[in-house]
Protein backbone atom coordinates (compact mmCIF):
# COMPACT_ATOMS: atom_id res chain seq x y z
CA UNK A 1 0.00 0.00 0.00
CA UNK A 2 1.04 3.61 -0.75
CA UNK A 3 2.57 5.05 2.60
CA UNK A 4 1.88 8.18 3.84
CA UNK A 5 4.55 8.92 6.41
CA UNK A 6 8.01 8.44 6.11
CA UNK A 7 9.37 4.51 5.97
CA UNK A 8 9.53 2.92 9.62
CA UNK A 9 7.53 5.74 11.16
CA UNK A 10 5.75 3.94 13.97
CA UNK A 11 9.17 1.29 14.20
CA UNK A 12 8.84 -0.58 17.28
CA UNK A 13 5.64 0.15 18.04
CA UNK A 14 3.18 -1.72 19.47
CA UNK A 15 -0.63 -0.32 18.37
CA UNK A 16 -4.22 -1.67 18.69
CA UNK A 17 -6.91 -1.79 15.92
CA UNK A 18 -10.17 -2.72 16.74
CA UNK A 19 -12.94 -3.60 14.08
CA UNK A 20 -9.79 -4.28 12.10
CA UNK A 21 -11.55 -7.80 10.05
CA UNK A 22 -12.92 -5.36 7.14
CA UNK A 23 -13.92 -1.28 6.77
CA UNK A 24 -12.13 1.62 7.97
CA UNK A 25 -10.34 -0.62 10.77
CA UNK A 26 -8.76 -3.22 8.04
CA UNK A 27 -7.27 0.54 6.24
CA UNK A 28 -6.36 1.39 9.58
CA UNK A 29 -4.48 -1.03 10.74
CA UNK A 30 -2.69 -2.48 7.52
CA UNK A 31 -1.97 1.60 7.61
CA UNK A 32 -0.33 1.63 10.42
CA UNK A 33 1.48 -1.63 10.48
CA UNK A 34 2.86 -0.71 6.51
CA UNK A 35 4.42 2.40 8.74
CA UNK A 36 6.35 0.00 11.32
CA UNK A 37 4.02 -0.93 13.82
CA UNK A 38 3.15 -4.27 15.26
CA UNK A 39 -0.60 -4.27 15.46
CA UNK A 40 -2.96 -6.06 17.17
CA UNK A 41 -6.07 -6.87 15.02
CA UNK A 42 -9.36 -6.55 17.11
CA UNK A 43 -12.37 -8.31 15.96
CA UNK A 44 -15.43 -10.58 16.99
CA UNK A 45 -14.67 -13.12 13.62
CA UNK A 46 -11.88 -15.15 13.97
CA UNK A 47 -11.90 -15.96 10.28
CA UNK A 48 -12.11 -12.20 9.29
CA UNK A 49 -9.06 -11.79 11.02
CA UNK A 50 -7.02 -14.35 9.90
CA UNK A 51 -7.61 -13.14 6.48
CA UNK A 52 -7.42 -9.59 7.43
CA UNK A 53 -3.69 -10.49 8.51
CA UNK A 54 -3.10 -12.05 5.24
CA UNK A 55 -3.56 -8.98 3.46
CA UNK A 56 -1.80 -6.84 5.78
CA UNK A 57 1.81 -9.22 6.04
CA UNK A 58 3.02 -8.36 2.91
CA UNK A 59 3.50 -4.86 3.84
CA UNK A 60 3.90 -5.09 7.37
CA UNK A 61 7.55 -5.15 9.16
CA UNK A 62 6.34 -6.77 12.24
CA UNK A 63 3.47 -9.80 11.82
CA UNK A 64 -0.28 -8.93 12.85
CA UNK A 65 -1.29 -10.21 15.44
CA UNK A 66 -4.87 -11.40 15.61
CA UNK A 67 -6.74 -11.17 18.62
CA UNK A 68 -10.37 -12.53 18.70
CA UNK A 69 -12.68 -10.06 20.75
CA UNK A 70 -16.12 -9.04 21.54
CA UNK A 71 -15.46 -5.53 22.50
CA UNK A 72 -18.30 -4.91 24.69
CA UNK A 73 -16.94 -7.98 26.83
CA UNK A 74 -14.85 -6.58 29.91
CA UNK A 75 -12.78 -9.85 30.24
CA UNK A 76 -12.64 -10.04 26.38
CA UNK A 77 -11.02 -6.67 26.35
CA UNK A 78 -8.87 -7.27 29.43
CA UNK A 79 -7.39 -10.53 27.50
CA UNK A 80 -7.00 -8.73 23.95
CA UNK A 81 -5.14 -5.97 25.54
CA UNK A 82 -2.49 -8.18 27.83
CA UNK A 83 -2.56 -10.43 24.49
CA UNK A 84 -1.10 -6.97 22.75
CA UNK A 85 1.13 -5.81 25.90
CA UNK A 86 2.36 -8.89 26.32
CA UNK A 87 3.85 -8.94 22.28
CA UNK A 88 5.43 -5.81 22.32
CA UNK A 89 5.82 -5.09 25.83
CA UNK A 90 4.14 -1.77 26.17
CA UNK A 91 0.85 0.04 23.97
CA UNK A 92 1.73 2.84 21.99
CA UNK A 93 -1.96 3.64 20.46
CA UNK A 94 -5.40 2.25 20.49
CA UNK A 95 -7.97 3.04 17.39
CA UNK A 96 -11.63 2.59 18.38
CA UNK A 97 -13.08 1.75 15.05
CA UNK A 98 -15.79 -1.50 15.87
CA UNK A 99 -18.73 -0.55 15.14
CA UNK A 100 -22.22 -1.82 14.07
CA UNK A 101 -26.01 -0.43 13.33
CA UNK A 102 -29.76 -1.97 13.91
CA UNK A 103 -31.84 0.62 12.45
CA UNK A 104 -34.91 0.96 12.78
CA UNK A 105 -37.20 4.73 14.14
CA UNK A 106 -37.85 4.75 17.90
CA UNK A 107 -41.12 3.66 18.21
CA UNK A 108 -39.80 0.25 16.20
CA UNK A 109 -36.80 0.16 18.05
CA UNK A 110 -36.17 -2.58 20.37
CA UNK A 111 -34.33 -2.00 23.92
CA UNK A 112 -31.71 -5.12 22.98
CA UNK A 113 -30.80 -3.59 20.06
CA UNK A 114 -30.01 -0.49 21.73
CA UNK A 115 -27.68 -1.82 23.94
CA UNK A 116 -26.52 -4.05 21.64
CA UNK A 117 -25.29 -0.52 19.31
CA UNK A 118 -24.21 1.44 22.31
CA UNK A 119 -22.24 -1.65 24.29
CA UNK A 120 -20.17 -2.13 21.07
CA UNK A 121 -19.39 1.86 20.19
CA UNK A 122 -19.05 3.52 23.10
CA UNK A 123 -18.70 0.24 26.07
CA UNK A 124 -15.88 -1.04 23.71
CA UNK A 125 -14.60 2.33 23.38
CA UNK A 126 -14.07 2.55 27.15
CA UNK A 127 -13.01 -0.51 27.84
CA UNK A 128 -10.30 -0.27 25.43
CA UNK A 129 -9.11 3.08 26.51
CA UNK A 130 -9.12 1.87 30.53
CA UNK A 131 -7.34 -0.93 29.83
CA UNK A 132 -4.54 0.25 27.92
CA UNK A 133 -4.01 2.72 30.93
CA UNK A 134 -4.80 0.13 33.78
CA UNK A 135 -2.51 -2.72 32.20
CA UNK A 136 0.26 -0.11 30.84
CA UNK A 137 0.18 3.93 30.90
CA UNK A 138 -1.14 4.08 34.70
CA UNK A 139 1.53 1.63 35.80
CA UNK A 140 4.27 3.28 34.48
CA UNK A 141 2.82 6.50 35.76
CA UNK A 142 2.78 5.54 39.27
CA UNK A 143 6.25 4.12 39.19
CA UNK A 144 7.75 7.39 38.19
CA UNK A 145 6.29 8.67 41.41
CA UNK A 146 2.87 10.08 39.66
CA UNK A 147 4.87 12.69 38.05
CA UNK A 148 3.89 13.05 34.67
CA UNK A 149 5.70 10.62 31.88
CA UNK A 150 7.91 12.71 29.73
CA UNK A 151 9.89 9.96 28.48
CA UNK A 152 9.29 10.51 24.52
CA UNK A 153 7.93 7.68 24.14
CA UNK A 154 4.69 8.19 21.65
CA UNK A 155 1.66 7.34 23.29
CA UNK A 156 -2.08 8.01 21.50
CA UNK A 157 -5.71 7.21 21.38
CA UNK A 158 -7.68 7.79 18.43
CA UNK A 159 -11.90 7.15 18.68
CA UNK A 160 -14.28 6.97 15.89
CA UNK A 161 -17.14 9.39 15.97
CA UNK A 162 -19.57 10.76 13.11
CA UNK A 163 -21.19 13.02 11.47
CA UNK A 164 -24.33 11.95 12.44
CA UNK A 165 -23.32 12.84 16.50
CA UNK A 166 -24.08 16.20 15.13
CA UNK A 167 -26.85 16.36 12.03
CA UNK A 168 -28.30 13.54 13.63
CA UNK A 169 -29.72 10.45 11.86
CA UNK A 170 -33.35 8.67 11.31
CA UNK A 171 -33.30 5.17 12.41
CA UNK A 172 -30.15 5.80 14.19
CA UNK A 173 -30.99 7.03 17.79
CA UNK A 174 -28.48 4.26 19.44
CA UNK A 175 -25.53 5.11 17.10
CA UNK A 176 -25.56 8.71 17.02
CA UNK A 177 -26.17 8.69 21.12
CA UNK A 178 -23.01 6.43 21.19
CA UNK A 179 -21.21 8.66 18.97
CA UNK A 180 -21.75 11.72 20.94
CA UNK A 181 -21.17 10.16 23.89
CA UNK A 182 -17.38 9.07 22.45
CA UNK A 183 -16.95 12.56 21.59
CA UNK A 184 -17.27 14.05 25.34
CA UNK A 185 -15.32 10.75 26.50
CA UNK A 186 -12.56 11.84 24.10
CA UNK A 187 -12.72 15.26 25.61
CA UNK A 188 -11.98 14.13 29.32
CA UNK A 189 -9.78 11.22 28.18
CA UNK A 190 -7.79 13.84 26.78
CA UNK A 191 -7.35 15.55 30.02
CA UNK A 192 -7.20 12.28 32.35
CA UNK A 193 -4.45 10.46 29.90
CA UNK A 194 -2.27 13.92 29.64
CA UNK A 195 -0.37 12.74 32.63
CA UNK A 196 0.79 9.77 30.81
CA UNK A 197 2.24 12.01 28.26
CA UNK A 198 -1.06 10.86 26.00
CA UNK A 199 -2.75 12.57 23.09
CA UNK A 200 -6.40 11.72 22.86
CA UNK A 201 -8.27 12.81 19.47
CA UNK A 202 -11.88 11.82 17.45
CA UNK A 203 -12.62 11.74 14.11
CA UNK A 204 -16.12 11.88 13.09
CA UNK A 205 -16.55 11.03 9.16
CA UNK A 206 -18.78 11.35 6.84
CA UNK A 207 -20.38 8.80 4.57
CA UNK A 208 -17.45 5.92 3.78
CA UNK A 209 -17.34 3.60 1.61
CA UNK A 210 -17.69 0.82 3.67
CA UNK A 211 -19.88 -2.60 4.25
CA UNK A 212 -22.18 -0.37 6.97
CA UNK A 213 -22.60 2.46 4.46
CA UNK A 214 -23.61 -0.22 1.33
CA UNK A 215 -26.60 -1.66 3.38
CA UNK A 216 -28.35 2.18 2.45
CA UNK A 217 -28.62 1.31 -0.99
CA UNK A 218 -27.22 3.05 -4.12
CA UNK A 219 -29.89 5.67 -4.16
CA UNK A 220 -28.81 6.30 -0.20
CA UNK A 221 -24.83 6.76 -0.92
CA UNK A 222 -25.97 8.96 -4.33
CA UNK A 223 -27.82 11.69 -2.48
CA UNK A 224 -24.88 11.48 0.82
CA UNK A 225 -22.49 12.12 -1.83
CA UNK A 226 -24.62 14.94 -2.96
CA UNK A 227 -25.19 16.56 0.03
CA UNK A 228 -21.11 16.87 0.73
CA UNK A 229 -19.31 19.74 -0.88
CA UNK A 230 -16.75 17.37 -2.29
CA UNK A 231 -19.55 15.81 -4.54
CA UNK A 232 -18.80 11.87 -3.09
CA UNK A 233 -18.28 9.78 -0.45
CA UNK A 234 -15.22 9.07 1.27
CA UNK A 235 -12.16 5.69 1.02
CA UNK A 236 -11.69 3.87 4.14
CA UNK A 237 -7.72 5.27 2.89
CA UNK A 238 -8.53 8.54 3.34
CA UNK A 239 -9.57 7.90 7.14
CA UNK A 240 -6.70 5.91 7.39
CA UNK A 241 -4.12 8.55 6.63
CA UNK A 242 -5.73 10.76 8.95
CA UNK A 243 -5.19 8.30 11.76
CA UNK A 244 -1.70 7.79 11.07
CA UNK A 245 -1.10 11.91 11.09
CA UNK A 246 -2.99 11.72 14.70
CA UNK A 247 -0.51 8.87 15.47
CA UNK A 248 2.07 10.93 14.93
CA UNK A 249 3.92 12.78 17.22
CA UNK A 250 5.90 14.72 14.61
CA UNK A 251 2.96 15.44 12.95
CA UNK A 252 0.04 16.07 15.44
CA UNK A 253 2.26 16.04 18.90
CA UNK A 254 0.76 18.94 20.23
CA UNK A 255 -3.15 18.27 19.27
CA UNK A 256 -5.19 16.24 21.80
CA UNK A 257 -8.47 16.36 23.34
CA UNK A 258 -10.04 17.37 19.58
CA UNK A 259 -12.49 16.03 17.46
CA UNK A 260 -11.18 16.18 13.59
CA UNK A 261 -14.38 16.43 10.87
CA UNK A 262 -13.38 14.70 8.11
CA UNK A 263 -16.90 14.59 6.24
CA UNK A 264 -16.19 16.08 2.66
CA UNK A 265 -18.22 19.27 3.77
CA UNK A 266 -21.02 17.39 4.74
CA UNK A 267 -21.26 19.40 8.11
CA UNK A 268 -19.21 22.47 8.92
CA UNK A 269 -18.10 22.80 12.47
């Protein structure tokens, strides 16, 4: 794949990827491991993932590692992210990506469901994020005394919003809740994690071509590429790159606690 920060960037790296069987999270991770990192692939299908790494090993300099996972599990996350530790003996970045949808207009819309949307978004969001700290970040911050970790050593988390936390969706009440609910817990990530020496960032895309976005129909994707000033929809690539300029220190060391719109214009903050 074409690289889009210089050779060896994230070298010796240890990052997690979750969602990372297909979509954005597949981009992001064979992304990110094409740059140096050895990353742990986070998904529910054990299948997916094997032939998720496939695809990523021929650019990556350190072999994927998959790591089955239902991310709304607690004990689930708590083995995926000693699984990751364990391999490369400290986290450098987690990506939220996993995500699903059950549509359907409130009235229609069943309870389970609802939880079902939420628990993977936003409970898999948290669960990733306090792990990495509880297993890693927070134990190396109270053995230097609780002082703050200057060390250089490039630590990140970067969660998945969308566009729809803010315009709003129909059929989506449980998604876009989760979604602005990741985008406050981004904000006071940010400043819990700064002690760790941390950088804690959203993005919140627009329409992407992706499996999720294909189950609206061509007519669906036609009029959200209309609607966007850049006259389509985005490439899984494009979100990609922006996660490995958030990863980044040399690039986006001194942004954290933000939430990046990368929607083609469909909403101006």
């Amino acid at each position: 794949m074409q690289r889009v920060l210089r050779d060896g960037a994230f070298a010796g790296e240890t990052h997690i990827v979750t969602g990372a069987a297909q979509g954005i999270g597949l981009r992001v991770a064979h992304a990110l491991a094409a740059h140096g990192a050895r990353v742990a692939l986070v998904d529910l299908d054990p299948e997916k993932l094997a032939a998720a790494r496939e695809e990523i090993r021929g650019d990556a300099v350190e072999d994927p590692i998959p790591v089955p996972c239902n991310v709304a599990e607690e004990e689930d996350v708590r083995r995926a992210v000693a699984t990751a530790l364990e391999a490369g003996g400290q986290i450098n970045g987690v990506v939220n990506v996993a995500g699903i949808t059950r549509d359907a207009r409130i009235p229609k819309k069943s309870f389970d469901d609802f939880k079902l949307v939420v628990g993977v978004h936003l409970y898999g969001t948290f669960l990733f994020t306090r792990e990495v700290a509880a297993q890693d970040w927070h134990v190396r911050f109270k053995n230097a005394g609780n002082a703050p970790l200057r060390d250089g050593v490039n630590r990140y988390v970067v969660n998945f919003s969308s566009v729809s936390a803010r315009n709003g969706n129909v059929g989506q009440i449980d998604y876009t809740a989760a979604k602005g609910a990741i985008e406050a817990a981004t904000r006071t990530t940010a400043r819990e994690f700064a002690g760790y020496g941390a950088r804690v960032n959203a993005i919140s895309p627009g329409p992407i071509n992706t499996p999720m976005l294909a189950g609206v129909g061509e007519g669906g994707i036609k009029l959200m590429a209309a609607a966007t000033l850049t006259g389509r929809i985005g490439e899984p690539e494009e979100m990609a790159a922006v996660v490995c300029a958030l990863a980044d220190p040399k690039i986006f060391g001194y942004a954290t606690g933000q939430v990046f719109q990368v929607n083609g214009g469909l909403y101006l903050a």
